[in-house]
Protein backbone atom coordinates (compact mmCIF):
# COMPACT_ATOMS: atom_id res chain seq x y z
CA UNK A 1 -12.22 -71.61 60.34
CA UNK A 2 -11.15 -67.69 59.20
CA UNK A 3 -13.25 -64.86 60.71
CA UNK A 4 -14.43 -64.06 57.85
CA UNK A 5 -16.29 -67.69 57.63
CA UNK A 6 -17.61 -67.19 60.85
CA UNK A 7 -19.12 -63.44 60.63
CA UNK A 8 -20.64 -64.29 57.18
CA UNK A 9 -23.60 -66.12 58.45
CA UNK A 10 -24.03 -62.87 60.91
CA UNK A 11 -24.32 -60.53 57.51
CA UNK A 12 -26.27 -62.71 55.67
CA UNK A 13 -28.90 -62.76 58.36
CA UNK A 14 -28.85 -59.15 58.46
CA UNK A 15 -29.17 -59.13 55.25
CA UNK A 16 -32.16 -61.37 55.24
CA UNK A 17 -33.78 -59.25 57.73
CA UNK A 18 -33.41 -55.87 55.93
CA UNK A 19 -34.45 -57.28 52.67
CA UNK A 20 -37.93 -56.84 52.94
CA UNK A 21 -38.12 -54.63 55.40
CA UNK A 22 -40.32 -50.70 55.03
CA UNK A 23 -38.47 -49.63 57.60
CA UNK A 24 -35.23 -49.46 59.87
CA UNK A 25 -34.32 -47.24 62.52
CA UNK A 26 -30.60 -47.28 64.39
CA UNK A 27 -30.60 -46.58 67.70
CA UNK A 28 -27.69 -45.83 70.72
CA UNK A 29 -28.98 -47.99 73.80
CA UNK A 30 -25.97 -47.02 75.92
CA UNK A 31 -27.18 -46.29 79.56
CA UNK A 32 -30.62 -48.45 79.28
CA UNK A 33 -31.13 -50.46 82.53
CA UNK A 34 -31.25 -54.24 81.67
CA UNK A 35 -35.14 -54.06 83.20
CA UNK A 36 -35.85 -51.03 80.36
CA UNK A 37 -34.24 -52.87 77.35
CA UNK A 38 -36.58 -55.77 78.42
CA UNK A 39 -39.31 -53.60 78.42
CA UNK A 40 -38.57 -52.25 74.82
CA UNK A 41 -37.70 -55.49 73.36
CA UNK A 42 -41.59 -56.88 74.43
CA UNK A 43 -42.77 -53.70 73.22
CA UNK A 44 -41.00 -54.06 69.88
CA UNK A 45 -41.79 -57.91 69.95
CA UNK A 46 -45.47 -57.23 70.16
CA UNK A 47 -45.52 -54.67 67.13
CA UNK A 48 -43.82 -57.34 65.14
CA UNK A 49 -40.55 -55.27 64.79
CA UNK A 50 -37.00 -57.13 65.14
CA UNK A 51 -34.52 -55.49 67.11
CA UNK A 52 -30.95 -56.68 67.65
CA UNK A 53 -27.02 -55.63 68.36
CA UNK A 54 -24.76 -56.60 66.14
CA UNK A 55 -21.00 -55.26 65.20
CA UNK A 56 -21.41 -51.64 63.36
CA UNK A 57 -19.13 -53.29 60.72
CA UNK A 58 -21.79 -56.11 60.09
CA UNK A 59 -24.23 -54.24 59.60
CA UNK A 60 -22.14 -51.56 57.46
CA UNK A 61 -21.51 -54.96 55.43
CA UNK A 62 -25.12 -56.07 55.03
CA UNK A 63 -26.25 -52.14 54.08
CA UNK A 64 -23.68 -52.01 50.70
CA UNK A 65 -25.81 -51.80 47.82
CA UNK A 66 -29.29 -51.97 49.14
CA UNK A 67 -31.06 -48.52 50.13
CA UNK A 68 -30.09 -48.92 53.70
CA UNK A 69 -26.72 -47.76 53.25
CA UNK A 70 -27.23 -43.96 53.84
CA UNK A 71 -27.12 -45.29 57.75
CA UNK A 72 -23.36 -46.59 57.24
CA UNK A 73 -22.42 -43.19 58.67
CA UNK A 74 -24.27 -43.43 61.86
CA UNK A 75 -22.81 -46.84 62.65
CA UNK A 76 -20.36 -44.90 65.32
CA UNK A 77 -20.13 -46.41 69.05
CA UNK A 78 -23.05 -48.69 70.42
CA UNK A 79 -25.66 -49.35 68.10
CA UNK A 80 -29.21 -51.36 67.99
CA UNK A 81 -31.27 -51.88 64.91
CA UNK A 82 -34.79 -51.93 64.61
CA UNK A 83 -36.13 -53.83 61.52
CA UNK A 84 -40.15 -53.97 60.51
CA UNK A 85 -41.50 -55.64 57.80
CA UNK A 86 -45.39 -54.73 57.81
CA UNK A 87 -45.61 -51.30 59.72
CA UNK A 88 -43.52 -48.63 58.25
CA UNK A 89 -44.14 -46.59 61.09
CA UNK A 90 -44.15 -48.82 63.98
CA UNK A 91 -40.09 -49.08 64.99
CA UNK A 92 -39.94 -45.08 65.28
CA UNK A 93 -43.35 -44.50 66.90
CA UNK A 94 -42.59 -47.16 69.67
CA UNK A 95 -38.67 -46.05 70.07
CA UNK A 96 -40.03 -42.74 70.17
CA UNK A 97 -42.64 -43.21 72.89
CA UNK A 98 -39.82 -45.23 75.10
CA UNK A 99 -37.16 -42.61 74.91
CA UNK A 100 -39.25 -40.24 76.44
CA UNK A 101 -39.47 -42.47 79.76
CA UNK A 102 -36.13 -43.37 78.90
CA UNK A 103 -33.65 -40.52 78.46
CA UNK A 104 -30.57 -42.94 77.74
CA UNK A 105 -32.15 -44.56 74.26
CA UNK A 106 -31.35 -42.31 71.03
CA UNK A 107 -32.85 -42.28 67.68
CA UNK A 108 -29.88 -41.76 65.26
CA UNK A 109 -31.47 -41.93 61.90
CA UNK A 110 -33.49 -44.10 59.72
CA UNK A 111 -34.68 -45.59 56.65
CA UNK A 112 -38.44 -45.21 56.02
CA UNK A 113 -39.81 -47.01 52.65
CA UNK A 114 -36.42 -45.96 50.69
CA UNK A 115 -35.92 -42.54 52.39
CA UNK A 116 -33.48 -41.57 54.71
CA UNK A 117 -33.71 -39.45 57.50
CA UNK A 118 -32.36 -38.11 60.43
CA UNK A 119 -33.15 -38.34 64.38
CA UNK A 120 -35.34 -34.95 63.66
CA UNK A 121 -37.20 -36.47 60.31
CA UNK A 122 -37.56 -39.53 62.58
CA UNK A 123 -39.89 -37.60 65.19
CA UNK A 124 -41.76 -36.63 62.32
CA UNK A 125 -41.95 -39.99 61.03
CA UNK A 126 -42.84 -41.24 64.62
CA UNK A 127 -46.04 -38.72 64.83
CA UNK A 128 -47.99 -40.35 61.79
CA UNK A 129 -50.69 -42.38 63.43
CA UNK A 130 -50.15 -46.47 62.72
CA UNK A 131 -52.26 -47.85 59.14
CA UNK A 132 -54.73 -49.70 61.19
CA UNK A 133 -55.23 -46.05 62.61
CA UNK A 134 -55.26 -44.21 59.64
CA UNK A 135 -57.85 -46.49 58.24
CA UNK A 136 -60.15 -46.31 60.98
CA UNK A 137 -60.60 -43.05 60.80
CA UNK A 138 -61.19 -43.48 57.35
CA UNK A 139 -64.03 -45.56 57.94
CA UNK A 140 -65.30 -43.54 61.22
CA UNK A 141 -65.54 -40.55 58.43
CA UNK A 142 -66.85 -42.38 56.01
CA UNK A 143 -69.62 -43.78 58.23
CA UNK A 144 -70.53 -40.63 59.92
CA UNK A 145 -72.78 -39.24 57.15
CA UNK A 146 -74.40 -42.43 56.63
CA UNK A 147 -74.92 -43.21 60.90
CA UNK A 148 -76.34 -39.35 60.83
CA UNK A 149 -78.74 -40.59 58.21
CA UNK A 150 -79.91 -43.19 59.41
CA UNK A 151 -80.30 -40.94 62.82
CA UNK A 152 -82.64 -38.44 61.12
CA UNK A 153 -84.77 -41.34 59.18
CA UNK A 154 -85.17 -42.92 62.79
CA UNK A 155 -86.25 -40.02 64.31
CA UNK A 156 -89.03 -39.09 61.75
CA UNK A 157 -90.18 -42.60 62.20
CA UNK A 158 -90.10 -42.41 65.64
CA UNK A 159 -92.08 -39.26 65.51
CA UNK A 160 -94.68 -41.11 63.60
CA UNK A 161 -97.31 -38.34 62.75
CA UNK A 162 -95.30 -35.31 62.57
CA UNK A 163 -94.03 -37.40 59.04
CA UNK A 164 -97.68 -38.06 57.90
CA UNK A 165 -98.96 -34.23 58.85
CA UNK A 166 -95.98 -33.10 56.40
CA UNK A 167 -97.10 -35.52 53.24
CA UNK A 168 -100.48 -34.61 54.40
CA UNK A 169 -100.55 -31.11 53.72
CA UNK A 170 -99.00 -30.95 50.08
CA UNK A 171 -102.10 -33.75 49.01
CA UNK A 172 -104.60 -31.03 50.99
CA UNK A 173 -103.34 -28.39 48.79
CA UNK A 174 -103.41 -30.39 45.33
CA UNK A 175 -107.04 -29.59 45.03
CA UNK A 176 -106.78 -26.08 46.00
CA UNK A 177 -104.13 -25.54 43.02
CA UNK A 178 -106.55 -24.66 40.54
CA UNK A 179 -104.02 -22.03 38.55
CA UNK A 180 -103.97 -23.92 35.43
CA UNK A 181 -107.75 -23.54 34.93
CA UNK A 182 -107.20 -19.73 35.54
CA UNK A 183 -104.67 -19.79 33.13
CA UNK A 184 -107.40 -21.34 30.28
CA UNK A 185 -109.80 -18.27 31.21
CA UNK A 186 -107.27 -15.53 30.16
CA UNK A 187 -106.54 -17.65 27.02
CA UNK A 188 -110.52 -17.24 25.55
């Protein structure tokens, strides 16, 4: 069998990863401990983001034509990529958590939803909060006027007569309104 045979399976499965992917960030693991590349693998397991080696000239293979190949220039000396499918966000903000513990791993570039961008566009990238995030504080904002509300309403009920004692004095004063018979004397 040629070599070409044998690496095609390799680029179709890249292929077949980056395909539907939002996002994919390259990465230089050289100098990670074998315990710390564990570590980051679980980490990127757990977020649902694929990360895997393969040959730069693979991958440069399985970028041509789709909107991944503005990273063909990066693919220089040891290189990891980090593939998600459901959390454009998630593959930066975890690398970019890591590195800090771990000096050795560098964020080259990426690919965010269609846009490229560089290690410094990829710190960026890694300080927007996760969806799940961003919608809960949606909601927590959303609920806050109505949870105040509903604090106020249970207060006046809980005060009991200070609510009555308000209605109470606008009916008092209903019989003391007497203007619009004062109004009919001038008009004789």
């Amino acid at each position: 069998m040629a070599k070409v045979e044998l690496k095609q399976p390799i680029v179709e499965e890249i292929s077949a990863n980056i395909k539907d992917a939002q996002s994919v960030v390259l990465v230089d693991y050289l100098g990670l401990s074998v315990a710390e590349d564990t570590q980051l693998r679980k980490q990127l397991r757990e977020a649902g983001v694929t990360y895997k080696v393969y040959k730069n000239t693979l991958m440069n293979f399985a970028f041509k034509g789709t909107d991944f190949e503005s990273l063909a220039p990066m693919l220089d000396g040891p290189n990891a990529i980090a593939i998600s499918t459901t959390d454009a966000t998630a593959p930066a903000r975890i690398l970019s958590k890591f590195a800090k513990t771990a000096p050795a791993l560098e964020i080259k570039g990426g690919v965010v939803e269609g846009t490229f961008y560089d290690a410094e566009g990829m710190k960026a990238i890694a300080a927007v909060p996760s969806r799940e995030e961003l919608l809960s504080k949606l909601l927590g904002s959303m609920q806050s006027p109505i949870t105040n509300f509903a604090r106020v309403i249970n207060q006046i009920a809980e005060q009991g007569g200070a609510g009555e004692s308000v209605e109470a004095a606008p009916a008092e004063e209903a019989p003391v309104e007497e203007a619009p018979a004062a109004e009919e004397a001038p008009a004789e």
